[in-house]
Protein backbone atom coordinates (compact mmCIF):
# COMPACT_ATOMS: atom_id res chain seq x y z
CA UNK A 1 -38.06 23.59 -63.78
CA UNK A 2 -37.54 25.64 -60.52
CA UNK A 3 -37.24 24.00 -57.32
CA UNK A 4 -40.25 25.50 -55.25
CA UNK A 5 -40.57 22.59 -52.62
CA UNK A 6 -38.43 22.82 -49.29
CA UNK A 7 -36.06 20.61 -48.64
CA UNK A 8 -36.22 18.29 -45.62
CA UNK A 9 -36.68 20.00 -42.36
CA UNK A 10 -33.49 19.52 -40.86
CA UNK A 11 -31.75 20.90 -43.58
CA UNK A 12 -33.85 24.30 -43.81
CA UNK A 13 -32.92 24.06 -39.48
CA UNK A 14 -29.83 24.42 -40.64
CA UNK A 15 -30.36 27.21 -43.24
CA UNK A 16 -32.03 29.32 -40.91
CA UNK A 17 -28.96 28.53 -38.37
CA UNK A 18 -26.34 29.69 -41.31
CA UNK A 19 -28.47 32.66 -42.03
CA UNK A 20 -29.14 33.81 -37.82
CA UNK A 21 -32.66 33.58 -38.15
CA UNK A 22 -32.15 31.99 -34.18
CA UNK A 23 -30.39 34.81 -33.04
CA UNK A 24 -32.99 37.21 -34.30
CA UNK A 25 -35.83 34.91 -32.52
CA UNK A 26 -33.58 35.01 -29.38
CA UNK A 27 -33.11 30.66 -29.82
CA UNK A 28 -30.49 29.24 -29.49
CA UNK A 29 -28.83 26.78 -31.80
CA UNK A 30 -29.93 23.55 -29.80
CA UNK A 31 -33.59 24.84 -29.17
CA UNK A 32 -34.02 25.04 -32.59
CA UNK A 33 -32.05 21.54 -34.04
CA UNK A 34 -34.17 19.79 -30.57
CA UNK A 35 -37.86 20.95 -32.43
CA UNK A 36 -36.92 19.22 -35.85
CA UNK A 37 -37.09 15.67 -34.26
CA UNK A 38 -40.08 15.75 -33.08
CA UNK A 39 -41.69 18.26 -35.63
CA UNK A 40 -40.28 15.81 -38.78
CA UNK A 41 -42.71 12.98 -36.55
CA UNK A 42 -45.78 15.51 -36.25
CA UNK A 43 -45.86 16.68 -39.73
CA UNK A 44 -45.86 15.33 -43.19
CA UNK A 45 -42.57 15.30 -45.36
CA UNK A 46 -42.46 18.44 -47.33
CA UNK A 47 -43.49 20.97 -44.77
CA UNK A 48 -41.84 24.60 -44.54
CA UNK A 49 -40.22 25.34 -41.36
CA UNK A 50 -41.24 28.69 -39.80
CA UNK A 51 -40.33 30.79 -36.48
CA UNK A 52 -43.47 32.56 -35.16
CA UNK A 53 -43.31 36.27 -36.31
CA UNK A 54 -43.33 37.63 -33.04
CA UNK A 55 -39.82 36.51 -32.54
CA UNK A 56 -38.72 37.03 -36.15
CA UNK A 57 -41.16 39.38 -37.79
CA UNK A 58 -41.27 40.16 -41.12
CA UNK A 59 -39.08 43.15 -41.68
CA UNK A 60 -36.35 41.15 -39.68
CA UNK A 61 -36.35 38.61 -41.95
CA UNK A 62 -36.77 40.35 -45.67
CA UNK A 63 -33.32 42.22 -45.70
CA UNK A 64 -32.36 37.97 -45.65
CA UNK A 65 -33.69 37.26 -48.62
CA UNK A 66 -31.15 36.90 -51.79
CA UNK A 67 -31.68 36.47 -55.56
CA UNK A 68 -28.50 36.27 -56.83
CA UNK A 69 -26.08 39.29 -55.12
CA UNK A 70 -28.93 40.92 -54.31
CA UNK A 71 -30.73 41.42 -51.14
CA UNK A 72 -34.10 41.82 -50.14
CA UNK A 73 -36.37 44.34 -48.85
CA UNK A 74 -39.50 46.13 -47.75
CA UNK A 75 -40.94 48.48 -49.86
CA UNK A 76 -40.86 52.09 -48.29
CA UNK A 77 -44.53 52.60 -47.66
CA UNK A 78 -44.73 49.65 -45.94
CA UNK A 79 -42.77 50.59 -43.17
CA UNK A 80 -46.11 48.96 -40.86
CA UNK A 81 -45.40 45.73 -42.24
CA UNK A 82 -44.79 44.42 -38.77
CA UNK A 83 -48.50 45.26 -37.90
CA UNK A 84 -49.84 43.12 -40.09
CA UNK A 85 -51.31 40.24 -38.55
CA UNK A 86 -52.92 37.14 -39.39
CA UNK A 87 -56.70 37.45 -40.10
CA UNK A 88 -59.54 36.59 -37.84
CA UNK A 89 -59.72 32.57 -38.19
CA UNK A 90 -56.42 31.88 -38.56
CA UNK A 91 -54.19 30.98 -35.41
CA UNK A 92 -50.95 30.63 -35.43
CA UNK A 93 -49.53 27.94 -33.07
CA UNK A 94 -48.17 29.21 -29.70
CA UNK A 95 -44.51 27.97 -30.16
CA UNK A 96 -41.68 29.39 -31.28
CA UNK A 97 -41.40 26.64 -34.22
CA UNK A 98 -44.22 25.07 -36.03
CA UNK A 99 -44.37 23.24 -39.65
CA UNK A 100 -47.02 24.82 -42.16
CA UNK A 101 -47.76 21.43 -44.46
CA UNK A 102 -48.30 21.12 -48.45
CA UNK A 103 -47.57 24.43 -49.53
CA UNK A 104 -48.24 25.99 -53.01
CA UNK A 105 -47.82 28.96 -54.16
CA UNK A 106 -51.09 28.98 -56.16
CA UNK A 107 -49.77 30.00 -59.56
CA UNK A 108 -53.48 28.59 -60.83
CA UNK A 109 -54.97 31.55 -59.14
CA UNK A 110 -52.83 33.92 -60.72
CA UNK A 111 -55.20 37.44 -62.08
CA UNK A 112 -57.02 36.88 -59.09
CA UNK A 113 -57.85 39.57 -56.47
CA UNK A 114 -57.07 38.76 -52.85
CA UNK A 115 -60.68 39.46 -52.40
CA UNK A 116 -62.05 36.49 -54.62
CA UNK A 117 -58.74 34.56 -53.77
CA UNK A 118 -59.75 33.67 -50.23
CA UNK A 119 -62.72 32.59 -50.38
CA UNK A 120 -61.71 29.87 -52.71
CA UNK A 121 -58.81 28.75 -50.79
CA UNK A 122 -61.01 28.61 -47.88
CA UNK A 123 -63.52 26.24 -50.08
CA UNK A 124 -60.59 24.38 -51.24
CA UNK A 125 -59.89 23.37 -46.94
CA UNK A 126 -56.43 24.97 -47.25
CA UNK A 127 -55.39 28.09 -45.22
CA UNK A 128 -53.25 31.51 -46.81
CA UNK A 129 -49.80 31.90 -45.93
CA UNK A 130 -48.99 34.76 -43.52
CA UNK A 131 -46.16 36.95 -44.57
CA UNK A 132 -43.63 36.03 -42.25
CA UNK A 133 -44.40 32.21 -43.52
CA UNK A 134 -43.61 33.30 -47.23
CA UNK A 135 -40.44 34.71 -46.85
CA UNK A 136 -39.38 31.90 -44.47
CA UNK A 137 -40.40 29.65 -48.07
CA UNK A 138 -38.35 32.51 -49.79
CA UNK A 139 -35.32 31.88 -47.85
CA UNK A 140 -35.43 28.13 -48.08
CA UNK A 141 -36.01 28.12 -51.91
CA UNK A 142 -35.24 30.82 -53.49
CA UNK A 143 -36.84 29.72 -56.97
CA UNK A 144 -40.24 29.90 -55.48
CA UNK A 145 -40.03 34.02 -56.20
CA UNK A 146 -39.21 33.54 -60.15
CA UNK A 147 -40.08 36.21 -62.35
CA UNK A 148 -43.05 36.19 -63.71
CA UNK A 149 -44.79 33.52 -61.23
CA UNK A 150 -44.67 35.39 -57.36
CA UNK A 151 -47.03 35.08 -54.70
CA UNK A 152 -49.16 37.04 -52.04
CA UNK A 153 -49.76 35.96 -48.55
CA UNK A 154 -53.48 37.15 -48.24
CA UNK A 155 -53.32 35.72 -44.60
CA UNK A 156 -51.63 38.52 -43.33
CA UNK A 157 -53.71 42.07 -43.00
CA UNK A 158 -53.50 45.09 -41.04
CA UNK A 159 -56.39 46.14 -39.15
CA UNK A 160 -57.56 49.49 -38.74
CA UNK A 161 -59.72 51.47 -36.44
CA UNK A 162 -63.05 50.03 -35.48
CA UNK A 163 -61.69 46.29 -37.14
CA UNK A 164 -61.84 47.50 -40.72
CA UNK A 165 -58.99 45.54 -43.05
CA UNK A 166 -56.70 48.20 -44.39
CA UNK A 167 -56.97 47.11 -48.45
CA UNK A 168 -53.47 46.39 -48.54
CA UNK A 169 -52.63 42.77 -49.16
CA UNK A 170 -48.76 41.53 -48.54
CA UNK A 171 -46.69 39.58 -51.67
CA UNK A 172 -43.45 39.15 -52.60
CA UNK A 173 -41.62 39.81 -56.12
CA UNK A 174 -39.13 40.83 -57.78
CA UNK A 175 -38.25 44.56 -58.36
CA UNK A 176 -38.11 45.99 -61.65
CA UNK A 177 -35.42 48.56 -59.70
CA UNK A 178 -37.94 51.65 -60.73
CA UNK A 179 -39.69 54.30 -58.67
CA UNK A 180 -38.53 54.59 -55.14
CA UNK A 181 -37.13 50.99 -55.11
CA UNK A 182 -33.90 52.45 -57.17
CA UNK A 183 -32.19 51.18 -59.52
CA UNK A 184 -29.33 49.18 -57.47
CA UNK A 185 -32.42 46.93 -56.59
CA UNK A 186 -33.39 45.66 -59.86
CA UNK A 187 -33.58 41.69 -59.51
CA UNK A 188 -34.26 42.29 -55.80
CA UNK A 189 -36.45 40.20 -53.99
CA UNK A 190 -39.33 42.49 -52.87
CA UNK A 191 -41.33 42.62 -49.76
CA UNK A 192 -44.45 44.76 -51.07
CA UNK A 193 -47.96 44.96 -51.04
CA UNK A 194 -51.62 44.88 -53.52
CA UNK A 195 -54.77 46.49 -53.12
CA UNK A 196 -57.35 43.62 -51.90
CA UNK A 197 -59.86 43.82 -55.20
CA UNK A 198 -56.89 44.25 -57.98
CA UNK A 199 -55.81 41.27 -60.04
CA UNK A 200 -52.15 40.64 -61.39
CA UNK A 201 -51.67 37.76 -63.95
CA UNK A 202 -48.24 36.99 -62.37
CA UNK A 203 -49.04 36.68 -58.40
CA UNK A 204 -50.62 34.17 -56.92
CA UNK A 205 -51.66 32.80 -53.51
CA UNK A 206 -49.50 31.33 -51.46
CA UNK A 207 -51.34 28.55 -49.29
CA UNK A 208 -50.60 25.47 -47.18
CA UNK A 209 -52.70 22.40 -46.14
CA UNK A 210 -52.42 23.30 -42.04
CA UNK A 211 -49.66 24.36 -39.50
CA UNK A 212 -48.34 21.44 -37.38
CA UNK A 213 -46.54 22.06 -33.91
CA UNK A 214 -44.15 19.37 -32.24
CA UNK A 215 -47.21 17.81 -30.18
CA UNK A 216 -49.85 16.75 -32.79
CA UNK A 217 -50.06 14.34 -35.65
C-alpha cells in the first residue's frame, strides 16, 4: 500500500532543506532545523511540516513536486493561484513554520463536491488543508497523489469583488498530458483546480486535525 503518512519531522526539515524550500522562504538552514525541536514537543507524532505561504506560496513550490522524472506544475488558467487564500475561519499561524496534525486525505469523501465537503469536515472538528499545505504533503510523500485517489484543498479560495468565493476550488492530480497540459506532462503531478458544486469519484478532501506552532501543546 502507498505510503501517505509523513515521516518524522526532522526528516521532512531536511527534505525541504535538500529541495531549497528555505531559500525560497528567505530561512536559513539553522532557522529552520532550530523550529523542529521545539515543534516535534508542541505537536503530535505524524504531523506535516509546512512554511507559511507567504514566504513559499504555492506556485513556488509546485514546479517541486516530482512523480517519477517528472515535474510538477500549475495549470495555465490558474496563473492567480497565489491569490488564493485561506477561507474566512481558518487562520493560519503567524510563523514562518507551523505543524498541521493528523492529516488525511479524505479518500471516504471521494464524489463529493467541495460544497457538501466542508461542511462535513467542519462537523467532523477537523479543518481543510490550504493549498500550499497539500503540496508541502506532496513533496514529503509523494504516494499521497496516486492515480486514481488525489485530493483537493477546499481551504484555500479566491475571493472576488464584494467577498463573493470565486467557484474554483484548488486539488492536486495527476495529468493525463491532454489539452493545454501537453503531452511531455503526462504522469505529472498537477496543481489544478474544480468547480465548488461538481463531484469527482477520484478526489477527495484533504484535512488535518489542527495546525500547531512551536509555543502550544
Amino acid at each position: 500500500m502507498p505510503r501517505t503518512a509523513p515521516p518524522p519531522l526532522a526528516d521532512q526539515a531536511e527534505r525541504l532543506l535538500a529541495l531549497g524550500v528555505h531559500a525560497l522562504a528567505g530561512l536559513s538552514a539553522g532557522e529552520v532545523r532550530d523550529a523542529v525541536g521545539p515543534l516535534t514537543r508542541s505537536a503530535p507524532h505524524g504531523g506535516l511540516l509546512a512554511v507559511h505561504p507567504r514566504l513559499a506560496p504555492p506556485s513556488a513550490l509546485a514546479p517541486l513536486l516530482r512523480l517519477g522524472d517528472k515535474e510538477g506544475f500549475v495549470v495555465v488558467d490558474m496563473e492567480d493561484v497565489d491569490r488564493f487564500e485561506p477561507l474566512d475561519g481558518l487562520v493560519l499561524p503567524d510563523g514562518p513554520l507551523y505543524v498541521v496534525t493528523d492529516v488525511d486525505r479524505g479518500d471516504d469523501l471521494a464524489n463529493w463536491s467541495p460544497d457538501e465537503a466542508l461542511p462535513e469536515i467542519t462537523r467532523r472538528g477537523r479543518t481543510p488543508l490550504v493549498l500550499s499545505e497539500g503540496i508541502h504533503w506532496a513533496l514529503q510523500t509523494p504516494d499521497v497523489v496516486a492515480r486514481n485517489h488525489c485530493f483537493m484543498t477546499i481551504g484555500s479560495r479566491l475571493r472576488k469583488d464584494k467577498g463573493r468565493l470565486d467557484p474554483r476550488t484548488p486539488a492536486l492530480w495527476i495529468s493525463n498530458g491532454t489539452g493545454r497540459d501537453g503531452k511531455e506532462r503526462h504522469g505529472a503531478p498537477k496543481v489544478g483546480w474544480c468547480w465548488a458544486g461538481n463531484r469527482h469519484t477520484w478526489l477527495g478532501f484533504a484535512s488535518g486535525a489542527r495546525r500547531v506552532t512551536a509555543t502550544e501543546g
